[in-house]
C-alpha atoms as a PDB file:
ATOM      1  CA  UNK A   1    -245.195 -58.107-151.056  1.00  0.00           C
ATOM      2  CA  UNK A   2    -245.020 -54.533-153.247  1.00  0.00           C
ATOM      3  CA  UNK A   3    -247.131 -55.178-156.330  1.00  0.00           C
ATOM      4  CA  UNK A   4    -245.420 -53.309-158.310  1.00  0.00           C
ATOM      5  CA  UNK A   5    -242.669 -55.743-157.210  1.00  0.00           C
ATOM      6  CA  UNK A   6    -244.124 -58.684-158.984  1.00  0.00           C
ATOM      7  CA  UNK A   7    -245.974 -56.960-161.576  1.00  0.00           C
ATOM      8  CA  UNK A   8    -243.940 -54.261-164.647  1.00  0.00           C
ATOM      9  CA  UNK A   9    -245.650 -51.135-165.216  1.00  0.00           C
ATOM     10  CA  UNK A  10    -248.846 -51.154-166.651  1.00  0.00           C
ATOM     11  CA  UNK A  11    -250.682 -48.960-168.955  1.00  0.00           C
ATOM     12  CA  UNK A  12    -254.525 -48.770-169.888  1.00  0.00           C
ATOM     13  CA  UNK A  13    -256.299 -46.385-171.918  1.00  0.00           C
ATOM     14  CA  UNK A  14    -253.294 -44.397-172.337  1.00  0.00           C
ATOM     15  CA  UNK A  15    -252.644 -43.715-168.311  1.00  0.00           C
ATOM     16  CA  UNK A  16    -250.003 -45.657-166.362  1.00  0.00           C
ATOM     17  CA  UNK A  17    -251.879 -47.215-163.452  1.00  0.00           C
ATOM     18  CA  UNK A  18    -250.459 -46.424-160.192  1.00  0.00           C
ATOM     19  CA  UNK A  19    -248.614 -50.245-159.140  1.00  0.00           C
ATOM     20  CA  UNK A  20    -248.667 -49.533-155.281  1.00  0.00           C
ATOM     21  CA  UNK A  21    -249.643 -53.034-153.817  1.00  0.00           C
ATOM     22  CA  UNK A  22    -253.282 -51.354-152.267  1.00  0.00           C
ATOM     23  CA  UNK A  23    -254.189 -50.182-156.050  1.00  0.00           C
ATOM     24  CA  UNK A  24    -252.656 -53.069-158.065  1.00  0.00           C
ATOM     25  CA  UNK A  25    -252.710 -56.649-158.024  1.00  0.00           C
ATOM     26  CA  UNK A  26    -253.451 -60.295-159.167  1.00  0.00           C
ATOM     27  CA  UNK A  27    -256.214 -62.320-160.253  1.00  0.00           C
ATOM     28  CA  UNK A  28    -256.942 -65.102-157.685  1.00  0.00           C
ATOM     29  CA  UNK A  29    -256.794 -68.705-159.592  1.00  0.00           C
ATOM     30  CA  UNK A  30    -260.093 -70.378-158.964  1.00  0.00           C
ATOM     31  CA  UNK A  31    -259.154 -73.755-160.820  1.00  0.00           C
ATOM     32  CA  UNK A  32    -258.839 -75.605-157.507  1.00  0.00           C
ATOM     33  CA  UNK A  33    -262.574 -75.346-157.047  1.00  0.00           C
ATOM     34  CA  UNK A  34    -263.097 -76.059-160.877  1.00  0.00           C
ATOM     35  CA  UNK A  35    -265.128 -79.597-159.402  1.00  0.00           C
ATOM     36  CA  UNK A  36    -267.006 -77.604-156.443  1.00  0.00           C
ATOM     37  CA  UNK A  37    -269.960 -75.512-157.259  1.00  0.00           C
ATOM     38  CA  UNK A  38    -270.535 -74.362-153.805  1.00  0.00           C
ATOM     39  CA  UNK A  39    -267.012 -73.040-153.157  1.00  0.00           C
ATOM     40  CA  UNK A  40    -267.209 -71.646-157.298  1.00  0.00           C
ATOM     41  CA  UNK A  41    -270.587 -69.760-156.468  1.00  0.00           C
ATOM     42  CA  UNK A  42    -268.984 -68.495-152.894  1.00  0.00           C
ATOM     43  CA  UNK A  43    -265.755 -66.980-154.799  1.00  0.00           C
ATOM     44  CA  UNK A  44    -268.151 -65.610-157.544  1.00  0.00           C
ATOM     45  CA  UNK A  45    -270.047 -63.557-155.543  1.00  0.00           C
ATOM     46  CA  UNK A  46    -267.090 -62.844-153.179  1.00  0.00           C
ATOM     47  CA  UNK A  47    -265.140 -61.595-155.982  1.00  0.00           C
ATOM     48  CA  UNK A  48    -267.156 -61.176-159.035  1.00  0.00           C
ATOM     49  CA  UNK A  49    -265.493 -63.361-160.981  1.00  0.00           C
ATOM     50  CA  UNK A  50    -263.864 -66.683-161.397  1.00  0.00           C
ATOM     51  CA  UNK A  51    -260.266 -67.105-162.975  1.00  0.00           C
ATOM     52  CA  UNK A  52    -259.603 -70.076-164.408  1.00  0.00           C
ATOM     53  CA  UNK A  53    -256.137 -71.198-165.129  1.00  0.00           C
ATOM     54  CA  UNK A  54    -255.407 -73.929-167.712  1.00  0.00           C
ATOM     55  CA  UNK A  55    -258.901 -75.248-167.315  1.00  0.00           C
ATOM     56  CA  UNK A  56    -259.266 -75.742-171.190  1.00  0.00           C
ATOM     57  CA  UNK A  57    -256.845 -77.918-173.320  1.00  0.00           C
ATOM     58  CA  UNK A  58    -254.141 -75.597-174.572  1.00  0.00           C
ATOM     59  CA  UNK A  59    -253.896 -77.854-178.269  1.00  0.00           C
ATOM     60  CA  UNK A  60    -257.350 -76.593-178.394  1.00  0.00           C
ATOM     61  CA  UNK A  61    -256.514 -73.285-177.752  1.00  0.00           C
ATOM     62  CA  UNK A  62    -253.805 -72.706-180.258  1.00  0.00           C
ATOM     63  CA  UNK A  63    -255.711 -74.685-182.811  1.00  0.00           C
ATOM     64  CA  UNK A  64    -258.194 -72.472-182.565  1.00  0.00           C
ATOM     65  CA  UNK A  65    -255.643 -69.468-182.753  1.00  0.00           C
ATOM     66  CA  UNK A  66    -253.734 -71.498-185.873  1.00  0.00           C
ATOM     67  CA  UNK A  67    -257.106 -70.749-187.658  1.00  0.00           C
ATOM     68  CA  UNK A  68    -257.765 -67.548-186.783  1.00  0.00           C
ATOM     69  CA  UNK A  69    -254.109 -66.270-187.721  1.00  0.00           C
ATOM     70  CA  UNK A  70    -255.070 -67.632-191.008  1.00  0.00           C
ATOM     71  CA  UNK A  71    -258.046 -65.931-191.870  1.00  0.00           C
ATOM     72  CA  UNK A  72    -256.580 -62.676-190.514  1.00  0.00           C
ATOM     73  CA  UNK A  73    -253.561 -63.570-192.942  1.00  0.00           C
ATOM     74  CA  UNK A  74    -256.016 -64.092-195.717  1.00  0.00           C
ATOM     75  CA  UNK A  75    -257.830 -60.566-194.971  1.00  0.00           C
ATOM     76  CA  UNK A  76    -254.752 -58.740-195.073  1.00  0.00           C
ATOM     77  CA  UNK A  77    -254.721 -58.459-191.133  1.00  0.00           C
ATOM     78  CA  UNK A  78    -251.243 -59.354-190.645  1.00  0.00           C
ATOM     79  CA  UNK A  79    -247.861 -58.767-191.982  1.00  0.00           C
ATOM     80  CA  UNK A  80    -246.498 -61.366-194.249  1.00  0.00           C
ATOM     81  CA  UNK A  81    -242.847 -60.755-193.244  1.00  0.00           C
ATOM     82  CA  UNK A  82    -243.487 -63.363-190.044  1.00  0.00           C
ATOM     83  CA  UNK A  83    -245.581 -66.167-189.784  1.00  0.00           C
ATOM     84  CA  UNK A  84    -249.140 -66.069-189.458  1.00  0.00           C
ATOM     85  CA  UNK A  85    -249.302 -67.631-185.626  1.00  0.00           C
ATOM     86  CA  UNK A  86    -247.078 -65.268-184.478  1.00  0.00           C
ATOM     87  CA  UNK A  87    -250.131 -62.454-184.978  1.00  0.00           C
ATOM     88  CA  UNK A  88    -247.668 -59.461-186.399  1.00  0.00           C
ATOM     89  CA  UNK A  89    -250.323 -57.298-187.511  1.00  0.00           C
ATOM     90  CA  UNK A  90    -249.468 -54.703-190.118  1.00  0.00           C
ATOM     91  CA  UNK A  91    -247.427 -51.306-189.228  1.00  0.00           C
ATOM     92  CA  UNK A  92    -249.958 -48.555-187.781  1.00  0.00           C
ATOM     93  CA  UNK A  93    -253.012 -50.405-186.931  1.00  0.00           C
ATOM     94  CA  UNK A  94    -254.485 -50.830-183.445  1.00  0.00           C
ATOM     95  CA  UNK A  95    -258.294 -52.530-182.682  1.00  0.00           C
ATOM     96  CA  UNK A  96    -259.444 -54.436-184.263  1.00  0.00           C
ATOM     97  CA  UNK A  97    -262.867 -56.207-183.961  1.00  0.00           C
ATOM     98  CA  UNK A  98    -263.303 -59.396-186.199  1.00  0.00           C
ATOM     99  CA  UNK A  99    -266.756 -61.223-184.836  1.00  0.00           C
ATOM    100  CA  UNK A 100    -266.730 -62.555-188.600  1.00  0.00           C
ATOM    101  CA  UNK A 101    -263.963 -64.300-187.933  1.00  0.00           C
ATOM    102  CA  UNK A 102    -265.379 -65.973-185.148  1.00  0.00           C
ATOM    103  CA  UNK A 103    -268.506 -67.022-186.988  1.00  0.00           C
ATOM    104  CA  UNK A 104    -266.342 -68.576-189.836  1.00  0.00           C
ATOM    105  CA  UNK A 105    -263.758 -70.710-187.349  1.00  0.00           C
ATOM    106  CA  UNK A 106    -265.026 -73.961-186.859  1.00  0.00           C
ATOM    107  CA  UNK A 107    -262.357 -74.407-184.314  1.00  0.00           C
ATOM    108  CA  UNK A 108    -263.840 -71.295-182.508  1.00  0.00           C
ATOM    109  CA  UNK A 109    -266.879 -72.471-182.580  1.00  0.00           C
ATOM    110  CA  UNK A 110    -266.159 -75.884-181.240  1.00  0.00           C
ATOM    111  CA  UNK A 111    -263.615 -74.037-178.336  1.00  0.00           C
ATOM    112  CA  UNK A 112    -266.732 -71.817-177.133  1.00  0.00           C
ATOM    113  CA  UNK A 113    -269.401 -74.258-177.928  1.00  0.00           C
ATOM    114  CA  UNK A 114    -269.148 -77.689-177.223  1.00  0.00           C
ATOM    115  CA  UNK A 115    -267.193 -79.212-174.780  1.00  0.00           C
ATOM    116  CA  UNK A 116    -265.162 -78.422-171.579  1.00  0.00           C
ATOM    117  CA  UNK A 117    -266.445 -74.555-171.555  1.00  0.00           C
ATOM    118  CA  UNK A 118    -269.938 -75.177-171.894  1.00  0.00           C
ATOM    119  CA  UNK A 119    -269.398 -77.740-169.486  1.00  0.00           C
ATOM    120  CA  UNK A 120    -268.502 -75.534-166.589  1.00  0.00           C
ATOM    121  CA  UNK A 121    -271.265 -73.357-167.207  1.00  0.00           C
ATOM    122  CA  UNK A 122    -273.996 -75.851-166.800  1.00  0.00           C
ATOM    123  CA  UNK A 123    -271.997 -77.238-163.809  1.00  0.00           C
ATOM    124  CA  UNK A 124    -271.872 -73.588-162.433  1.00  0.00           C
ATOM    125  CA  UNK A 125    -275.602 -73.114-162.939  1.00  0.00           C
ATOM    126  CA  UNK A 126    -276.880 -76.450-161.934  1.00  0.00           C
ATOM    127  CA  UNK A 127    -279.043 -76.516-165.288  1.00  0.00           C
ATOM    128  CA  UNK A 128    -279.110 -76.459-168.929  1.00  0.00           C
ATOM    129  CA  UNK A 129    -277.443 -73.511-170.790  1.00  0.00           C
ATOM    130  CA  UNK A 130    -277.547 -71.169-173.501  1.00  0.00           C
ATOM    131  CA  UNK A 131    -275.192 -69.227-175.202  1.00  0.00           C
ATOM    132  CA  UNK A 132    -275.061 -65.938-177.253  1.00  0.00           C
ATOM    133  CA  UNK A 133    -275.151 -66.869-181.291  1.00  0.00           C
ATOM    134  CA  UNK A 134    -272.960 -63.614-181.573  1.00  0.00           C
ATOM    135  CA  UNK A 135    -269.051 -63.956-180.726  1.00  0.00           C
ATOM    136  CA  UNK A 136    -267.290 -60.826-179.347  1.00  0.00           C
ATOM    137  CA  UNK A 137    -263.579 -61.560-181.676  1.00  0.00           C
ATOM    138  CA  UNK A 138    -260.841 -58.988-181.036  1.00  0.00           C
ATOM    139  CA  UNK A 139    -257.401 -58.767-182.273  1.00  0.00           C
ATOM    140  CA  UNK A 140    -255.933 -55.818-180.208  1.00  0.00           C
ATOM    141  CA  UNK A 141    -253.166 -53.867-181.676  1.00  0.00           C
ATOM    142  CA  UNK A 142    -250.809 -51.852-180.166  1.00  0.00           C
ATOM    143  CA  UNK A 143    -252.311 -48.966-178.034  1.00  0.00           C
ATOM    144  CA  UNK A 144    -255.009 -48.523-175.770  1.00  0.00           C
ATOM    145  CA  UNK A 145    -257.132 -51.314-174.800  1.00  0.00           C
ATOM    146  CA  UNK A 146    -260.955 -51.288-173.936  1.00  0.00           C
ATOM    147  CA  UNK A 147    -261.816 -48.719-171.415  1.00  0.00           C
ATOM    148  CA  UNK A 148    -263.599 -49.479-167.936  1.00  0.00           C
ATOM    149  CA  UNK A 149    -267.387 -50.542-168.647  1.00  0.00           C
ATOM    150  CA  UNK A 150    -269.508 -52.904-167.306  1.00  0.00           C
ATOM    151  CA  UNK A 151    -271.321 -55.500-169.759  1.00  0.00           C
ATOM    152  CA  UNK A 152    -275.110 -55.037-168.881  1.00  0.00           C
ATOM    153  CA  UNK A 153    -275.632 -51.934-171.035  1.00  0.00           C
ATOM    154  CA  UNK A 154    -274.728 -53.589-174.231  1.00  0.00           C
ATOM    155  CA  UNK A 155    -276.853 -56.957-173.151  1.00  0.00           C
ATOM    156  CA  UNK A 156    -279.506 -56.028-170.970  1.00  0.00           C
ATOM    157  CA  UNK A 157    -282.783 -57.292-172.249  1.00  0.00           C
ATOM    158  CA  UNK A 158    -282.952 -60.686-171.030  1.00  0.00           C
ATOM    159  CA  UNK A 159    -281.620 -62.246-167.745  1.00  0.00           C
ATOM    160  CA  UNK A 160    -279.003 -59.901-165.872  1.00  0.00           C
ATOM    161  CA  UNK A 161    -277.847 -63.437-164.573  1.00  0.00           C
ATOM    162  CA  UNK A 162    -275.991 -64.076-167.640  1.00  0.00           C
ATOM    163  CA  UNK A 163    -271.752 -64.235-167.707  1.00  0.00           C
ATOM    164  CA  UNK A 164    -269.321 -62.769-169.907  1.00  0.00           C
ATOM    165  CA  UNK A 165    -266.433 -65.368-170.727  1.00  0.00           C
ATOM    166  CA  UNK A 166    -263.038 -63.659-171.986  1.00  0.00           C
ATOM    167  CA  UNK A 167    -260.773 -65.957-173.311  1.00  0.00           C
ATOM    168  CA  UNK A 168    -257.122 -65.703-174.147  1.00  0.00           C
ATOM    169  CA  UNK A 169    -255.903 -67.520-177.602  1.00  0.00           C
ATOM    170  CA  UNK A 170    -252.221 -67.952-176.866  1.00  0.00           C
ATOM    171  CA  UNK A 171    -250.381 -66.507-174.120  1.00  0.00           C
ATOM    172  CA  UNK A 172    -250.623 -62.649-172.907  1.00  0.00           C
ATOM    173  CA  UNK A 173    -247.821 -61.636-170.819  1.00  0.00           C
ATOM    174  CA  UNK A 174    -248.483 -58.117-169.638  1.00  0.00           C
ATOM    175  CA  UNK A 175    -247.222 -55.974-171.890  1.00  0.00           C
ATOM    176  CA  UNK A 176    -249.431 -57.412-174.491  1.00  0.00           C
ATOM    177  CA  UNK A 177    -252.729 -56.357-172.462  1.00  0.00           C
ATOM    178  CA  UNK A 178    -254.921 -58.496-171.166  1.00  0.00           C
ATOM    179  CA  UNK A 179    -258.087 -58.209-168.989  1.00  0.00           C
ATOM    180  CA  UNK A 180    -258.047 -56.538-165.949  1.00  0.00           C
ATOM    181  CA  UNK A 181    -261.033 -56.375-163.219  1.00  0.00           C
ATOM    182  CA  UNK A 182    -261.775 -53.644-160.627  1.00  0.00           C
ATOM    183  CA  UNK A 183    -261.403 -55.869-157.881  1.00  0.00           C
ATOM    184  CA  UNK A 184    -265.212 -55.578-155.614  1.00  0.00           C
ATOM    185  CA  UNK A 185    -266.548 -53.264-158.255  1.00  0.00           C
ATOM    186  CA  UNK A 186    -269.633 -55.678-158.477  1.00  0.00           C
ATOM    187  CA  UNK A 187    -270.832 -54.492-154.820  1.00  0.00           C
ATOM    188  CA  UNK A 188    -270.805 -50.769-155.684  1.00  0.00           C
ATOM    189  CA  UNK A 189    -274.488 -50.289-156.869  1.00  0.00           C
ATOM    190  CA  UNK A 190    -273.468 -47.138-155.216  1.00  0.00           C
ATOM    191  CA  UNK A 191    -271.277 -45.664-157.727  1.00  0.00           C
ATOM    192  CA  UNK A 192    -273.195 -48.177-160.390  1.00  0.00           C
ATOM    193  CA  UNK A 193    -276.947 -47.514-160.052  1.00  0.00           C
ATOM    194  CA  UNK A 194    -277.108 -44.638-162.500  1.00  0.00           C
ATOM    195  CA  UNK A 195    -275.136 -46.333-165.107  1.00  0.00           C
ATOM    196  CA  UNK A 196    -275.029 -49.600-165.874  1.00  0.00           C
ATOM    197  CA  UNK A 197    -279.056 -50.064-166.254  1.00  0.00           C
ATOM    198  CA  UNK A 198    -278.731 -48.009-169.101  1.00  0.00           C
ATOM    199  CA  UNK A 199    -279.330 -49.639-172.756  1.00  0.00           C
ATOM    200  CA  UNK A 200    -277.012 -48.551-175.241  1.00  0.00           C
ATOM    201  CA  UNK A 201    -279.274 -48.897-178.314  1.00  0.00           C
ATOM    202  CA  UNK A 202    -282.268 -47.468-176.712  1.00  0.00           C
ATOM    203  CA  UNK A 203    -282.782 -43.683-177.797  1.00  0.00           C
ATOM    204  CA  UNK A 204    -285.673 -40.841-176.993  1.00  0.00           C
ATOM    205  CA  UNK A 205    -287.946 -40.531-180.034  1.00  0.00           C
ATOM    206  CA  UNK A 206    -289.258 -36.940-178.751  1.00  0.00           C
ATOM    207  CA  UNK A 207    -285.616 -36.075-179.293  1.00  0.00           C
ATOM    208  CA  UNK A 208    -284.843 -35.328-183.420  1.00  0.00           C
ATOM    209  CA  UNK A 209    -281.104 -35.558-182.633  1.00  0.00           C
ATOM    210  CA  UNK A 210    -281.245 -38.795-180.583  1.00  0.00           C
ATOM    211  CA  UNK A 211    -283.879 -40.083-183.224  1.00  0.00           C
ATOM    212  CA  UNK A 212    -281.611 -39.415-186.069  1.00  0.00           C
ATOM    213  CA  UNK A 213    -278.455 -40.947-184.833  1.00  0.00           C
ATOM    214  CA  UNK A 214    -280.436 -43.921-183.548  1.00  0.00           C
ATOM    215  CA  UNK A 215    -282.005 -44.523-187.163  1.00  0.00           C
ATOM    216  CA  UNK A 216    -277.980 -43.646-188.675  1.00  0.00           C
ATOM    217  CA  UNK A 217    -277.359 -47.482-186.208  1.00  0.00           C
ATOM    218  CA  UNK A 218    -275.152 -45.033-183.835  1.00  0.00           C
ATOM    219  CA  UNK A 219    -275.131 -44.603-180.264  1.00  0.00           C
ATOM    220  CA  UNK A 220    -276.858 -42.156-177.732  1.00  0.00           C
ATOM    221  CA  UNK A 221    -274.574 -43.429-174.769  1.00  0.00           C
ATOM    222  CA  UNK A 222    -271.397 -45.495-175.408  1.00  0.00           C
ATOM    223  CA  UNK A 223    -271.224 -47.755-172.187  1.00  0.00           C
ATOM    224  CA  UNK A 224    -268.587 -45.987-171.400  1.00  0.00           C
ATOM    225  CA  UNK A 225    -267.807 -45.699-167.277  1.00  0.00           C
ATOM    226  CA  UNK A 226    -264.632 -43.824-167.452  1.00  0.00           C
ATOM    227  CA  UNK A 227    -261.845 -42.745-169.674  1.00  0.00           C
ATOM    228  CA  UNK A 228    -259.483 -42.482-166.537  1.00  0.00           C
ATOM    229  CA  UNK A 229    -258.634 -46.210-165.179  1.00  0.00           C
ATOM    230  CA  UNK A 230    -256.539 -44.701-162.178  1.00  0.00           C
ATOM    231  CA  UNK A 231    -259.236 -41.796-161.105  1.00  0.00           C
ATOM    232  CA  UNK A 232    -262.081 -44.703-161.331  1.00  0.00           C
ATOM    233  CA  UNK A 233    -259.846 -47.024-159.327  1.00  0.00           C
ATOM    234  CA  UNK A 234    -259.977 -43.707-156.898  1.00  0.00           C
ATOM    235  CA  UNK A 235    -263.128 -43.510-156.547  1.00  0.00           C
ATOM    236  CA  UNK A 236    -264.442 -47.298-156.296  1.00  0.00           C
ATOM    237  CA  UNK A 237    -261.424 -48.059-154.170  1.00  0.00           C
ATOM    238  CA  UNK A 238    -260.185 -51.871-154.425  1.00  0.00           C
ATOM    239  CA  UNK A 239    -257.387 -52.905-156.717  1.00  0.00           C
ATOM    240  CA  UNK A 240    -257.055 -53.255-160.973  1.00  0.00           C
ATOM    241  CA  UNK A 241    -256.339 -56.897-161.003  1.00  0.00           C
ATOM    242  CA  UNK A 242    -254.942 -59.193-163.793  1.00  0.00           C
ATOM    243  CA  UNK A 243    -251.963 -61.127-164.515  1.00  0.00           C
ATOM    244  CA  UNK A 244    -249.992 -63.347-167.225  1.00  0.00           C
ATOM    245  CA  UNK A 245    -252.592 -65.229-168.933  1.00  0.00           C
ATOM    246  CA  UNK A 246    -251.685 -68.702-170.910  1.00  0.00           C
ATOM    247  CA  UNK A 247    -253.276 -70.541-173.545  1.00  0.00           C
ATOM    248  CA  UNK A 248    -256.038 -72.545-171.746  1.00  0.00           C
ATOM    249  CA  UNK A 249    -257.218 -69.684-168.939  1.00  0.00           C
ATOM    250  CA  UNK A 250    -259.940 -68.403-168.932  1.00  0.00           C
ATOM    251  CA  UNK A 251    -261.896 -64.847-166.930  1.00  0.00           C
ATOM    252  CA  UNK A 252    -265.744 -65.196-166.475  1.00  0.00           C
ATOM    253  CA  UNK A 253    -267.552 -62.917-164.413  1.00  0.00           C
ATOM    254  CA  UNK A 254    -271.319 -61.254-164.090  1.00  0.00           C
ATOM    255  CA  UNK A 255    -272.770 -57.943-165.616  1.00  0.00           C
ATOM    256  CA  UNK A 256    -271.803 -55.720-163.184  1.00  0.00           C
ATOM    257  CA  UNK A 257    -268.276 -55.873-162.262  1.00  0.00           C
ATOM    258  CA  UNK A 258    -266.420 -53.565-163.807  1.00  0.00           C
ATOM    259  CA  UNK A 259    -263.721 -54.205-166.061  1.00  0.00           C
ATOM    260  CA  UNK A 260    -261.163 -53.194-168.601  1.00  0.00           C
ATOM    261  CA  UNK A 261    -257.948 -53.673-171.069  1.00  0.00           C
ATOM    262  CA  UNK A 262    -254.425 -52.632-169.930  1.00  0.00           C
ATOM    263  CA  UNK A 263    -252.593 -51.009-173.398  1.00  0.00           C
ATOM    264  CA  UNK A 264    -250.648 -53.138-175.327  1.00  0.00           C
ATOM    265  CA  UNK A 265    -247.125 -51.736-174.939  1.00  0.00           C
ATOM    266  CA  UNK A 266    -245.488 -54.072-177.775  1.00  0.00           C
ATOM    267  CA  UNK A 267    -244.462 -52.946-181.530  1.00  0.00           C
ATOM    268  CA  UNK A 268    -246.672 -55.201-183.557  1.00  0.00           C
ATOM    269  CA  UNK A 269    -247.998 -57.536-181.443  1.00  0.00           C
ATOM    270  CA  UNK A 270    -251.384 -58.158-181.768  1.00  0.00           C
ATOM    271  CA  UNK A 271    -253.839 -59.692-178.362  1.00  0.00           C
ATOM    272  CA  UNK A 272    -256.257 -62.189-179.673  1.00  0.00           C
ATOM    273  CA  UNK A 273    -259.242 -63.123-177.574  1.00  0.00           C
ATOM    274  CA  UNK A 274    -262.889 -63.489-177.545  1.00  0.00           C
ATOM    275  CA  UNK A 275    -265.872 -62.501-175.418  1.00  0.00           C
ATOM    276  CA  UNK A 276    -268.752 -65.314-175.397  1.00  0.00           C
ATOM    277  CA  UNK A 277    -271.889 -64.921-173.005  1.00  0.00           C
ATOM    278  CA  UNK A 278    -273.579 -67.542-171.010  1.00  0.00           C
ATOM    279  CA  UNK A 279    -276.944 -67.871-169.027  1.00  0.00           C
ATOM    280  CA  UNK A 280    -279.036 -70.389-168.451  1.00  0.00           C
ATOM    281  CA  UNK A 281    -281.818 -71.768-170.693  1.00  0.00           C
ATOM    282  CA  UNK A 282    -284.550 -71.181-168.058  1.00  0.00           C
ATOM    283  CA  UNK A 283    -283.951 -67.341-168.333  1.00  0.00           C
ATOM    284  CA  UNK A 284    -284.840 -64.740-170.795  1.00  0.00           C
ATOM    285  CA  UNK A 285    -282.744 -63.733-174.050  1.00  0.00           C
ATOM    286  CA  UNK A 286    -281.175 -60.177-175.378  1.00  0.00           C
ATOM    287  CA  UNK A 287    -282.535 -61.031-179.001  1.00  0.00           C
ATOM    288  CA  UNK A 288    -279.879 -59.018-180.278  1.00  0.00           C
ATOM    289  CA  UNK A 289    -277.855 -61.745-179.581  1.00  0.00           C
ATOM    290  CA  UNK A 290    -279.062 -64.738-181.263  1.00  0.00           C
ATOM    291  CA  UNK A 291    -280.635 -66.142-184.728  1.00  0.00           C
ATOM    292  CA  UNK A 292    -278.247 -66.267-187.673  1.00  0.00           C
ATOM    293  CA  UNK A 293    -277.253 -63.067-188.174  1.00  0.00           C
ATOM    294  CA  UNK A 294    -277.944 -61.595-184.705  1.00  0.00           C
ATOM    295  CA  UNK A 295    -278.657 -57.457-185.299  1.00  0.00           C
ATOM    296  CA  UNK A 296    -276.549 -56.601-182.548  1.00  0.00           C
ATOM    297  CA  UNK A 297    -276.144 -52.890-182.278  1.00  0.00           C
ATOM    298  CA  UNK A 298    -277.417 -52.181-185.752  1.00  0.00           C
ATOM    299  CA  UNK A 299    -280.391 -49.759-186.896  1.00  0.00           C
ATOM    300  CA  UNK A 300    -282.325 -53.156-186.285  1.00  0.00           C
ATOM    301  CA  UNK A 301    -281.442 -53.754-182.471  1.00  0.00           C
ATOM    302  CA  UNK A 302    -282.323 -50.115-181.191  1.00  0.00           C
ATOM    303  CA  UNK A 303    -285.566 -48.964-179.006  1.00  0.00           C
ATOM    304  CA  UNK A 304    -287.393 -45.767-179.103  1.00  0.00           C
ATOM    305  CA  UNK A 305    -288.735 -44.336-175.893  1.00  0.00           C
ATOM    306  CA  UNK A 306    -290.645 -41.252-174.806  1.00  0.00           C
ATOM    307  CA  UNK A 307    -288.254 -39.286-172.486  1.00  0.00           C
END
């Protein structure tokens, strides 16, 4: 069947993505190998990634969502014409990123933490886990979503084994923008090689310029892949894949697939989800990632080099 049968148009980064069915499509549903690590770890490094549909308990979900509509209520987030589950954020605003919010949910904290999610990880990697202390909260406006990346040049300096979790709080139909994967993207070290081994906070010291914006906490290279989700999709070949996500999904996947947002096309409607990462305990840590108050990107998490 036509994708673009079965799926509306979609947007990402501003550019409508092409819907033919040989450049658009779904997400396969891996929750009928939720119990089979085998058949998981074939379809992970078939695909890339696992999809797992309404493998965590959707009351947990939208508890978890009742509190953070709250706090985004109390920070003057939303608009206080509709109520605060409903996520109406306030006229003209688009990203934002609320890791803060995160760290103060208990409910959060328990969802990502304890439980059924952790759960499948150790079951995935036969062996104790650990998880980033840092949580990756968004609450995506209208407008463009994330642009293609992958995850290893933000996390890099520990285990490249690790796993990205994005998770869904509430349901996403498509025009309010979920994930979407570059279906095989994960096998073109090709295309890859030269780019996703790069560290975002790591800067030249010979280099006043790079030296100066490093020690102002900014950036010397984004992460970015592309700016162009269709001309990337021409160039990797393979399909942008997502779908209608519900309250209890989840998308995990490894470091080097590459990924991104499709726009949220609504009026006011704002996407709520989180990025958590994975690995297991055996392996070695980013250390911007954990402790208290991991330093993440700051002044404190870059590294000077002689270029």
């Amino acid at each position: 069947m036509n994708a673009s049968t079965t799926l509306p148009p979609l947007k990402s980064y501003g550019y409508d993505l092409d819907m033919e069915e040989d450049k658009v499509g779904l997400l396969r549903d891996s929750s009928d190998a939720a119990s089979d690590p085998v058949e998981l770890h074939r379809r992970f490094e078939q695909d890339g990634y696992l999809y797992m549909k309404g493998h965590l308990d959707r009351d947990e979900v939208m508890d978890a969502r009742r509190e953070i509509t709250r706090l985004l209520g109390q920070a003057g987030d939303l608009d206080p014409s509709y109520p605060e589950i409903e996520a109406i954020g306030m006229p003209g605003e688009g990203l934002r990123f609320k890791p803060e919010i995160a760290s103060k949910s208990k409910a959060v904290q328990k969802l990502l933490y304890s439980g059924r999610l952790p759960d499948f990880y150790r079951h995935f990697y036969g062996e104790e886990i650990r998880h980033y202390d840092f949580t990756w909260l968004r609450a995506m406006g209208p407008g463009k979503g994330t642009n293609p990346h992958c995850d290893l040049p933000y996390m890099g300096r520990g285990t490249h084994n690790h796993m990205t979790c994005w998770l869904p709080y509430g349901d996403v139909p498509y025009e309010l923008g979920g994930l979407m994967i570059l279906e095989g993207s994960h096998k073109r070290m090709d295309l890859l090689d030269n780019y996703v081994f790069r560290d975002v906070d790591s800067y030249c010291e010979n280099r006043p310029e790079e030296k100066k914006r490093a020690e102002e906490g900014g950036w010397t290279f984004t992460g970015t892949l592309s700016r162009n989700p269709p001309a990337l999709r021409n160039s990797f070949g393979g399909r942008w894949l997502t779908t209608e996500f519900e309250a209890g999904d989840f998308l995990t996947f490894g470091m080097f697939l590459v990924h991104a947002a499709c726009d949220n096309q609504t009026e006011n409607r704002l996407r709520i989800s989180s990025d958590s990462r994975y690995q297991r305990a055996s392996e070695a840590i980013d250390d911007r990632w954990i402790g208290a108050n991991p330093p993440g990107h700051s002044k404190a998490g870059k590294r000077g080099r002689i270029c």
